[in-house]
Each structure stands twice: as C-alpha cells, then as structure tokens.
C-alpha atoms as a PDB file:
ATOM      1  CA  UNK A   1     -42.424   0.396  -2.026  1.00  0.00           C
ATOM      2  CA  UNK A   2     -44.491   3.918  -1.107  1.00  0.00           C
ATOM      3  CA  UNK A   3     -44.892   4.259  -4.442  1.00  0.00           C
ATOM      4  CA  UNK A   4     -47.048   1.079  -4.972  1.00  0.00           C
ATOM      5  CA  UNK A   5     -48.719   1.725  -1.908  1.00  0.00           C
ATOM      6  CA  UNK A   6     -49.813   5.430  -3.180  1.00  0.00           C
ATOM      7  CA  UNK A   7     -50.924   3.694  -6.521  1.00  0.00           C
ATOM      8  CA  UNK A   8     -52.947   0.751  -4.228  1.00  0.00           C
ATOM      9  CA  UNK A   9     -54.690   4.096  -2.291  1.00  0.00           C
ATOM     10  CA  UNK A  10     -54.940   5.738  -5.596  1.00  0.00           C
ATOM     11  CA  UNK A  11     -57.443   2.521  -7.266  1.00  0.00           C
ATOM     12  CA  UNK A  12     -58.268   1.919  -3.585  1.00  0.00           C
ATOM     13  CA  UNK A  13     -59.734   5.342  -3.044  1.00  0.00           C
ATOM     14  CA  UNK A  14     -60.861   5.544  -6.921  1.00  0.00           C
ATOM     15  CA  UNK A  15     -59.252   9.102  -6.548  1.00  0.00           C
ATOM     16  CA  UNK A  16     -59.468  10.936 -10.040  1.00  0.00           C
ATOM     17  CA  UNK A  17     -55.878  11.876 -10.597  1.00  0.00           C
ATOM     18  CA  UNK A  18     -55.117  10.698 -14.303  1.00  0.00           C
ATOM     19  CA  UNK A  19     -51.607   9.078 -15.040  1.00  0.00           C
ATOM     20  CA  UNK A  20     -49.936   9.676 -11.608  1.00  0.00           C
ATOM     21  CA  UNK A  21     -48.686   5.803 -11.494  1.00  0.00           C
ATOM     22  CA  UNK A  22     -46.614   6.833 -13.886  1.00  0.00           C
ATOM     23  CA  UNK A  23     -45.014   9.960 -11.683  1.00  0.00           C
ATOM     24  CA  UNK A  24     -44.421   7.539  -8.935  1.00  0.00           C
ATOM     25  CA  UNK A  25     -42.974   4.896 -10.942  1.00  0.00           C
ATOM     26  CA  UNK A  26     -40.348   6.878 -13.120  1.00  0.00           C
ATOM     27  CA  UNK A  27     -39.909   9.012  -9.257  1.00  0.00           C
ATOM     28  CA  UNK A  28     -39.104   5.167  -7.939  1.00  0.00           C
ATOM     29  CA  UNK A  29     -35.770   4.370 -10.164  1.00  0.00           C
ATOM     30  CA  UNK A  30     -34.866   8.245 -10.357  1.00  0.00           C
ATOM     31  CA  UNK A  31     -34.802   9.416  -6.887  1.00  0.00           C
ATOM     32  CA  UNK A  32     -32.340   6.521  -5.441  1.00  0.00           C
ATOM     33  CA  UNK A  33     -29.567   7.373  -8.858  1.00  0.00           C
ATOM     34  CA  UNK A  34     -29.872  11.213  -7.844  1.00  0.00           C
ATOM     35  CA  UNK A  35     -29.056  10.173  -3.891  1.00  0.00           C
ATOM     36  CA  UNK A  36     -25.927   8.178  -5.009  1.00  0.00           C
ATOM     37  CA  UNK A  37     -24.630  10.555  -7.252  1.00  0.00           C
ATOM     38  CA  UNK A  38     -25.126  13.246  -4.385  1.00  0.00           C
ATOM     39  CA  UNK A  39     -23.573  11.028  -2.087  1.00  0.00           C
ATOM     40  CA  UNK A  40     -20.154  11.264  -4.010  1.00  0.00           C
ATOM     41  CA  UNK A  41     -19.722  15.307  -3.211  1.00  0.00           C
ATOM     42  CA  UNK A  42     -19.308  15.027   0.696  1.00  0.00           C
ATOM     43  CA  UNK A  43     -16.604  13.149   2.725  1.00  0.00           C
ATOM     44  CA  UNK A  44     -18.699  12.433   5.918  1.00  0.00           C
ATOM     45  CA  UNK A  45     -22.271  10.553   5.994  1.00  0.00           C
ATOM     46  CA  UNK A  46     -23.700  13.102   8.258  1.00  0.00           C
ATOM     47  CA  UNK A  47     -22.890  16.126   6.094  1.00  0.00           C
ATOM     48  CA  UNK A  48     -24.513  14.679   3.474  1.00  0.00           C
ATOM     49  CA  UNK A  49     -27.324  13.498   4.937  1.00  0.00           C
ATOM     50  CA  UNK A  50     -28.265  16.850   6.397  1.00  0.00           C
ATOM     51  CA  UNK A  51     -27.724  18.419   2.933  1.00  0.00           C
ATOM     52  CA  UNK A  52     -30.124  16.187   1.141  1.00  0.00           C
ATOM     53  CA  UNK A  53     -32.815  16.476   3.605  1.00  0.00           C
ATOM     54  CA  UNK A  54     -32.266  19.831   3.631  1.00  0.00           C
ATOM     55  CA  UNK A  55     -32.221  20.408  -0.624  1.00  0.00           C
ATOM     56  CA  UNK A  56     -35.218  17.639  -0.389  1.00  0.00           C
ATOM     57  CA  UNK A  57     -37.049  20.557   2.066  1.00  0.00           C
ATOM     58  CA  UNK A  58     -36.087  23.704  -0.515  1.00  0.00           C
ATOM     59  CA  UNK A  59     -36.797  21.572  -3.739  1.00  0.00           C
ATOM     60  CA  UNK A  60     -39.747  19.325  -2.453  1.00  0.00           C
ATOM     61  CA  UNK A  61     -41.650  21.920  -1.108  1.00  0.00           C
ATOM     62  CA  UNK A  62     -40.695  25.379  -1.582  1.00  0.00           C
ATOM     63  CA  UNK A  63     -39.940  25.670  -5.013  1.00  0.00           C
ATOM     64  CA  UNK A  64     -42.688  24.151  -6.558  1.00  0.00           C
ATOM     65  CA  UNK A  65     -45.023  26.379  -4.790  1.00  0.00           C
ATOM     66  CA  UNK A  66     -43.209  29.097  -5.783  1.00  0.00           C
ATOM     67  CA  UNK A  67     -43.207  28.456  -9.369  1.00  0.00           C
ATOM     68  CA  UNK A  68     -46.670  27.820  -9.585  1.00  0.00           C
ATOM     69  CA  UNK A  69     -47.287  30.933  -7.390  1.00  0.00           C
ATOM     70  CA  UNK A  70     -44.520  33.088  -9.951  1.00  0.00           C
ATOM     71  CA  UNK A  71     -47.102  31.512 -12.967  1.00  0.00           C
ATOM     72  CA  UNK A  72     -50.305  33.005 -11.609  1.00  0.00           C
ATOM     73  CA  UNK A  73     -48.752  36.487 -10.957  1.00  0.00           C
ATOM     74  CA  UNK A  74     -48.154  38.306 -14.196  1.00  0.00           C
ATOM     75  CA  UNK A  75     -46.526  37.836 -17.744  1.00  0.00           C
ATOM     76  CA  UNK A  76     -43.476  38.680 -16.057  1.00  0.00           C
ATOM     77  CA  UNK A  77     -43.194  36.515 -13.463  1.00  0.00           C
ATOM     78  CA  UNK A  78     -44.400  33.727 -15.427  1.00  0.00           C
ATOM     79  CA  UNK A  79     -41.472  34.248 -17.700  1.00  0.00           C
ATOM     80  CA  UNK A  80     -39.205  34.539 -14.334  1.00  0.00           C
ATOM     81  CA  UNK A  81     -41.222  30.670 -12.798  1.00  0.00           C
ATOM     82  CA  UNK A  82     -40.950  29.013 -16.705  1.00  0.00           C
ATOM     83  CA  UNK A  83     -36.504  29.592 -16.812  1.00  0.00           C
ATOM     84  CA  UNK A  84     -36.440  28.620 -12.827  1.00  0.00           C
ATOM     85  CA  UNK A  85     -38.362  25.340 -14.010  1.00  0.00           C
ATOM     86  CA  UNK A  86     -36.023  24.152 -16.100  1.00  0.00           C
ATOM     87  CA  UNK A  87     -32.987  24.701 -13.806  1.00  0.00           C
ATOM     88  CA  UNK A  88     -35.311  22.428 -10.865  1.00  0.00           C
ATOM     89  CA  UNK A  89     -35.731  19.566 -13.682  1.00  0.00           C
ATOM     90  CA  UNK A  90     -32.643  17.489 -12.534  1.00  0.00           C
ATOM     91  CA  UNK A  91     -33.969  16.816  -9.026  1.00  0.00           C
ATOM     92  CA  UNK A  92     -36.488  14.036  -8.282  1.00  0.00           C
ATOM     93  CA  UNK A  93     -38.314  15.435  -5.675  1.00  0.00           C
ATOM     94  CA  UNK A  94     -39.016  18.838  -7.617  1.00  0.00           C
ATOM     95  CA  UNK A  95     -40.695  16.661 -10.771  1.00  0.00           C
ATOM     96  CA  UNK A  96     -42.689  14.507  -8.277  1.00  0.00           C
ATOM     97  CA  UNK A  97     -44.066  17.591  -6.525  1.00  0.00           C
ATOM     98  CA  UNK A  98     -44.442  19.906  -9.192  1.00  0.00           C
ATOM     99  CA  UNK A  99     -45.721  17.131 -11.755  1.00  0.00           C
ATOM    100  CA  UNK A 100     -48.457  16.307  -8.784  1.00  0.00           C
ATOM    101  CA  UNK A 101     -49.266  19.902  -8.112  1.00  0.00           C
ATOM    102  CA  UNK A 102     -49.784  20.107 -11.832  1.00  0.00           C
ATOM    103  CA  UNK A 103     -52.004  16.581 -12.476  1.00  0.00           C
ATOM    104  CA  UNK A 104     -54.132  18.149  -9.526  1.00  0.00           C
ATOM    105  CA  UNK A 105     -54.483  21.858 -10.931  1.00  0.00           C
ATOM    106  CA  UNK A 106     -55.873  20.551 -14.307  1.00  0.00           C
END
C-alpha cells in the first residue's frame, strides 16, 4: 500500500524520476519474503524485531550512502564500494535505497 501511494505522489507531483514504479513494485513482494525468512533465525518476537529494525537502519541508510560515497572517492575505493554492493544485493531495503539514490543521481 505505500508503494502505490509513492507512485500516486510520483504522477501526482509529475516528479521526473524515470521507472521508479517499478523499484517500489518489485520492493512490494520482496521485502515481506525477506522478513519471513528472517523471522525463522530467532526464537522470541522481540529479538527479532529489534534485529530487523536495526539491519533495516545499517542497510537502509548507512550503507547505501556509503557506497555511493566509497564510488566518488578514488579508483580504489570504488573497487572497495562495487564488491560491498554485491554482498548488500540480498536485502530489500538496500536495492530500494540504493536503486533510488541511483534513479536520482542520473
């Protein structure tokens, strides 16, 4: 449901940010299939909701401002933010951020 609402805004807003209905919508059916599958590596319901919001925090925000920080740097640390890309793939939020941060820096 946010994610048709930030589509609505999107057409509503006639903001120029080029195939990010698709981001949300593939974001949509990914993100609840990554919660469940986390949800099977901790006993209690607290535990692992404090975990998630807490990996949600790390991979939501901070890593895909550091990876597009590492990129800018040098040759080196490009290198360094294009292997540490690949290893934040498998989580949700990560693509949704980074994929947004990256449809906005075109």
């Amino acid at each position: 449901m946010p994610a048709l609402f930030g589509i609505i805004g999107i057409h509503l807003f006639k903001i120029d940010i080029p195939d990010v209905e698709w981001l949300f919508l593939v974001t949509t059916f990914a993100n609840p299939a990554f919660i469940y599958f986390f949800s099977f590596l901790f006993e209690k319901d607290e535990a692992g909701s404090l975990t998630i919001k807490m990996v949600y925090f790390i991979l939501g925000i901070i890593a895909p401002i550091a990876v597009v920080i590492l990129q800018v740097v040098n040759q080196t640390t490009n290198d360094v933010a294009n292997v540490l890309r690949w290893f934040f793939y498998p989580f949700p939020v990560y693509c949704l951020t980074y994929g947004y941060m990256s449809i906005g820096n075109r």
